[in-house]
C-alpha atoms as a PDB file:
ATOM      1  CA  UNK A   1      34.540  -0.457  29.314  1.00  0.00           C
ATOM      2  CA  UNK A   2      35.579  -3.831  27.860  1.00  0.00           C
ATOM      3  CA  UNK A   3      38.611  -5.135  28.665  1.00  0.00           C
ATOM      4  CA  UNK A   4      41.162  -5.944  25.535  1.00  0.00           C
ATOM      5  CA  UNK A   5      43.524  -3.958  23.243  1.00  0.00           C
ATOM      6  CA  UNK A   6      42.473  -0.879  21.346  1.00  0.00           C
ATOM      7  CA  UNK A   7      41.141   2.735  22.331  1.00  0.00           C
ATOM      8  CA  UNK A   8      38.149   3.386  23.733  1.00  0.00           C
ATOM      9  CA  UNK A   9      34.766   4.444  21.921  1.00  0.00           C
ATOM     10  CA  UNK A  10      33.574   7.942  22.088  1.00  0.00           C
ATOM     11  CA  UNK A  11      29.915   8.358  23.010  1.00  0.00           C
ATOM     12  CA  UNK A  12      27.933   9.225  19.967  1.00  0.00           C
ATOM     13  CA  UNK A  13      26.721  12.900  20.768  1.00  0.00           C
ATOM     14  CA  UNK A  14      23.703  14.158  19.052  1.00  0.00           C
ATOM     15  CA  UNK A  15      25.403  15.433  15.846  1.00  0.00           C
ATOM     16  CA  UNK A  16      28.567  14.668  14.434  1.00  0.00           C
ATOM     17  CA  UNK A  17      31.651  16.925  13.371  1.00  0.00           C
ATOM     18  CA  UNK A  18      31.781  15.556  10.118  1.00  0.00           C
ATOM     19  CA  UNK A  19      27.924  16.464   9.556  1.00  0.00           C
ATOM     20  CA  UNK A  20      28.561  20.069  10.607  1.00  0.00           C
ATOM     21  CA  UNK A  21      27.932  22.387   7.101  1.00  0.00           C
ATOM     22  CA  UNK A  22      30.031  25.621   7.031  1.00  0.00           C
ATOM     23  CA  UNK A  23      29.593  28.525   5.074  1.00  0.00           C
ATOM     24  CA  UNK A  24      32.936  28.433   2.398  1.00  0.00           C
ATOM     25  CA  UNK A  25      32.786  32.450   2.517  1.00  0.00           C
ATOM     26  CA  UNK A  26      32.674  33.068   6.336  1.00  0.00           C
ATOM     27  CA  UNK A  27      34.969  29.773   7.670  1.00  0.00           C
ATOM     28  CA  UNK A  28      38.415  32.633   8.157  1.00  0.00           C
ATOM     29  CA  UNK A  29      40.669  29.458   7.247  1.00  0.00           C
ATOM     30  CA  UNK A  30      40.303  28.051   4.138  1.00  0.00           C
ATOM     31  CA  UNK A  31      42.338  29.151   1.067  1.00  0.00           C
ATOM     32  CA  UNK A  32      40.527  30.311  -2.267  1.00  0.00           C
ATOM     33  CA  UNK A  33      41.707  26.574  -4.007  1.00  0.00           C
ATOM     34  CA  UNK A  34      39.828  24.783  -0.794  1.00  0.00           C
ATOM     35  CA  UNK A  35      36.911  26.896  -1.116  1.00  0.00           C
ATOM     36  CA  UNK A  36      36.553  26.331  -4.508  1.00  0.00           C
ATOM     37  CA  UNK A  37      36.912  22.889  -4.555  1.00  0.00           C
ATOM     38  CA  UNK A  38      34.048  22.801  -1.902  1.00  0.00           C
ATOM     39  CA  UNK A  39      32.123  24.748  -4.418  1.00  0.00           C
ATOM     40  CA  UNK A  40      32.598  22.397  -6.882  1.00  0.00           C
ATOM     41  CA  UNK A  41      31.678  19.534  -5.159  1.00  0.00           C
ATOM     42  CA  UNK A  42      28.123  21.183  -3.777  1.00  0.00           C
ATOM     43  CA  UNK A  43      27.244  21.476  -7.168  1.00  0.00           C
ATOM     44  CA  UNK A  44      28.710  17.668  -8.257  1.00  0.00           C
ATOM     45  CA  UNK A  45      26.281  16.640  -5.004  1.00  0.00           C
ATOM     46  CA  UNK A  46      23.556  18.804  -6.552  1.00  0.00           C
ATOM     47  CA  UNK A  47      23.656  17.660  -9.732  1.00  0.00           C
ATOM     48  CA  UNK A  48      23.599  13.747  -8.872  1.00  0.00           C
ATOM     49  CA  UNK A  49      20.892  14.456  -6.901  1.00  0.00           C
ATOM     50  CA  UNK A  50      18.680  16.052  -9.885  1.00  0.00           C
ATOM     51  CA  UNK A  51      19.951  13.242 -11.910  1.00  0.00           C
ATOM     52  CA  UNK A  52      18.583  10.920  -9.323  1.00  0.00           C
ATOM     53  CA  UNK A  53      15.309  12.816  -9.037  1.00  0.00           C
ATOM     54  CA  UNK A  54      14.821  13.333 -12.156  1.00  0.00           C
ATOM     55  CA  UNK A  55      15.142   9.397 -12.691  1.00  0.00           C
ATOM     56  CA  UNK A  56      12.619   7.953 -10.631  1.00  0.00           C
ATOM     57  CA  UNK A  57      10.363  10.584 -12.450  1.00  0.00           C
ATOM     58  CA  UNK A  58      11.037   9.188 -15.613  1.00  0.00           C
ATOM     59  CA  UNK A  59      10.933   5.790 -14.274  1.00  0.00           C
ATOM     60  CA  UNK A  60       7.113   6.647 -13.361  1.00  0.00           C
ATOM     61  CA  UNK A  61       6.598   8.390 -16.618  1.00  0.00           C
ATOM     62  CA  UNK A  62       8.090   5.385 -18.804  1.00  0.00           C
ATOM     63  CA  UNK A  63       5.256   2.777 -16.258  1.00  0.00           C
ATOM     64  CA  UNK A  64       2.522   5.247 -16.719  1.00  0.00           C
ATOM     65  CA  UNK A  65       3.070   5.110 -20.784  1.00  0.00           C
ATOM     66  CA  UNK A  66       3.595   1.939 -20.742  1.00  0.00           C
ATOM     67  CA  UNK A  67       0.125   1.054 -19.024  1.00  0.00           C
ATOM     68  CA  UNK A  68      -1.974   3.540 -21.070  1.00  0.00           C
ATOM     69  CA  UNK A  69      -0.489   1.410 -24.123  1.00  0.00           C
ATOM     70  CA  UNK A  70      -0.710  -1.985 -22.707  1.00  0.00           C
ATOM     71  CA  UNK A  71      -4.574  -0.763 -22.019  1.00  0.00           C
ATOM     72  CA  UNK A  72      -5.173  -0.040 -25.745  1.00  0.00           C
ATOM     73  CA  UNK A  73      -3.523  -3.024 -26.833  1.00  0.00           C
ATOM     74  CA  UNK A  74      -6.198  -4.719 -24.669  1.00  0.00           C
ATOM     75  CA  UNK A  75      -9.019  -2.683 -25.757  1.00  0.00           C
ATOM     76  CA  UNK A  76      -8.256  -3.391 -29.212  1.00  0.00           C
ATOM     77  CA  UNK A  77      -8.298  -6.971 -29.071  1.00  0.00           C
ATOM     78  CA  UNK A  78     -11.215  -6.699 -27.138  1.00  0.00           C
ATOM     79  CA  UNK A  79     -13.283  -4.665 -29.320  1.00  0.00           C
ATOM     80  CA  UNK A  80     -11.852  -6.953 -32.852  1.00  0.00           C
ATOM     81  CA  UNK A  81     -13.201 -10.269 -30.812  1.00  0.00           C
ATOM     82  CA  UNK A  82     -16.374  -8.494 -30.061  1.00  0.00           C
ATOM     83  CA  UNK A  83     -16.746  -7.042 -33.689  1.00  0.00           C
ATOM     84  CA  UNK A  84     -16.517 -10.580 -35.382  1.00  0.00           C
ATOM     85  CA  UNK A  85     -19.013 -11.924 -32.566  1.00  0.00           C
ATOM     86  CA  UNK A  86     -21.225  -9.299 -33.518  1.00  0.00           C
ATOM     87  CA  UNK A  87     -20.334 -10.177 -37.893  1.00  0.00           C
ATOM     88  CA  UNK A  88     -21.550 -13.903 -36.839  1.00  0.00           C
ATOM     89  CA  UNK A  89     -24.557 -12.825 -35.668  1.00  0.00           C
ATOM     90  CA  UNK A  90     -25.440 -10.459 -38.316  1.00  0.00           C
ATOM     91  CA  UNK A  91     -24.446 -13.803 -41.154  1.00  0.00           C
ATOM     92  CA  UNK A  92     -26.811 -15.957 -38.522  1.00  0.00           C
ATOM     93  CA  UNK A  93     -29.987 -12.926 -38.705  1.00  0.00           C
ATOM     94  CA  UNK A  94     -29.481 -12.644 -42.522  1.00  0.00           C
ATOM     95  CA  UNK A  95     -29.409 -16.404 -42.919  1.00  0.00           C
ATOM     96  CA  UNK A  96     -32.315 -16.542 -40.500  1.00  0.00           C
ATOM     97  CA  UNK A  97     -34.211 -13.995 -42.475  1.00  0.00           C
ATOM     98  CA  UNK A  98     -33.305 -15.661 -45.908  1.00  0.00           C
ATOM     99  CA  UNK A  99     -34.898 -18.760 -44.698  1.00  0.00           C
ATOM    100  CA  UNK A 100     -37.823 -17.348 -43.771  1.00  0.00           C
ATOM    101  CA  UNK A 101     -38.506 -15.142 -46.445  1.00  0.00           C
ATOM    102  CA  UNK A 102     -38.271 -18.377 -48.601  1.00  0.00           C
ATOM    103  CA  UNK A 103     -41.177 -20.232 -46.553  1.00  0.00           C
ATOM    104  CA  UNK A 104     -43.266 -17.200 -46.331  1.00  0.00           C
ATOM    105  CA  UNK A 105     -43.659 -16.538 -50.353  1.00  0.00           C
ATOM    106  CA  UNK A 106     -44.458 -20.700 -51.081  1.00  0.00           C
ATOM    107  CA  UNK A 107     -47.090 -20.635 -47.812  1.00  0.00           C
END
């Protein structure tokens, strides 16, 4: 034990009091108000946990949306640059063919 002012500690056992979960309907002294406070409070402590759940679900939901799109976005810009590559090349083959069509009638 240290010495000083002040109480001292209690060993930490393996559970604590506080922790302990009773059963509202079998605990002999609690009054109807106290047991129906506790009620109401499970389901305040159930409910924040849905809401907490439910969340990080749509959290995951609103990242996996938001990839698909950004992956569209992409492909589409993608696929536009490729389809003008591909328009140049068809103006250079028809030029290219033009050209030769015009040497091949004066040979």
């Amino acid at each position: 034990p240290a010495a000083g002012g002040g109480g001292e500690m209690a060993e930490p056992r393996g559970e604590a009091a506080v922790a302990r979960r009773i059963d509202p309907a079998r605990e002999p002294g609690l009054s109807p108000e106290q047991r129906r406070l506790m009620a109401e409070v499970e389901r305040a402590q159930r409910q924040r946990a849905l809401r907490r759940r439910l969340r990080g679900r749509n959290a995951l939901l609103g990242i996996g949306i938001g990839a698909v799109v950004l992956g569209i976005y992409g492909y589409t810009f993608y696929s536009v640059s490729q389809e003008r590559f591909l328009d140049e090349l068809e103006q250079e083959v028809e030029t290219a063919r033009a050209l030769a069509q015009d040497k091949s009638p004066a040979s």
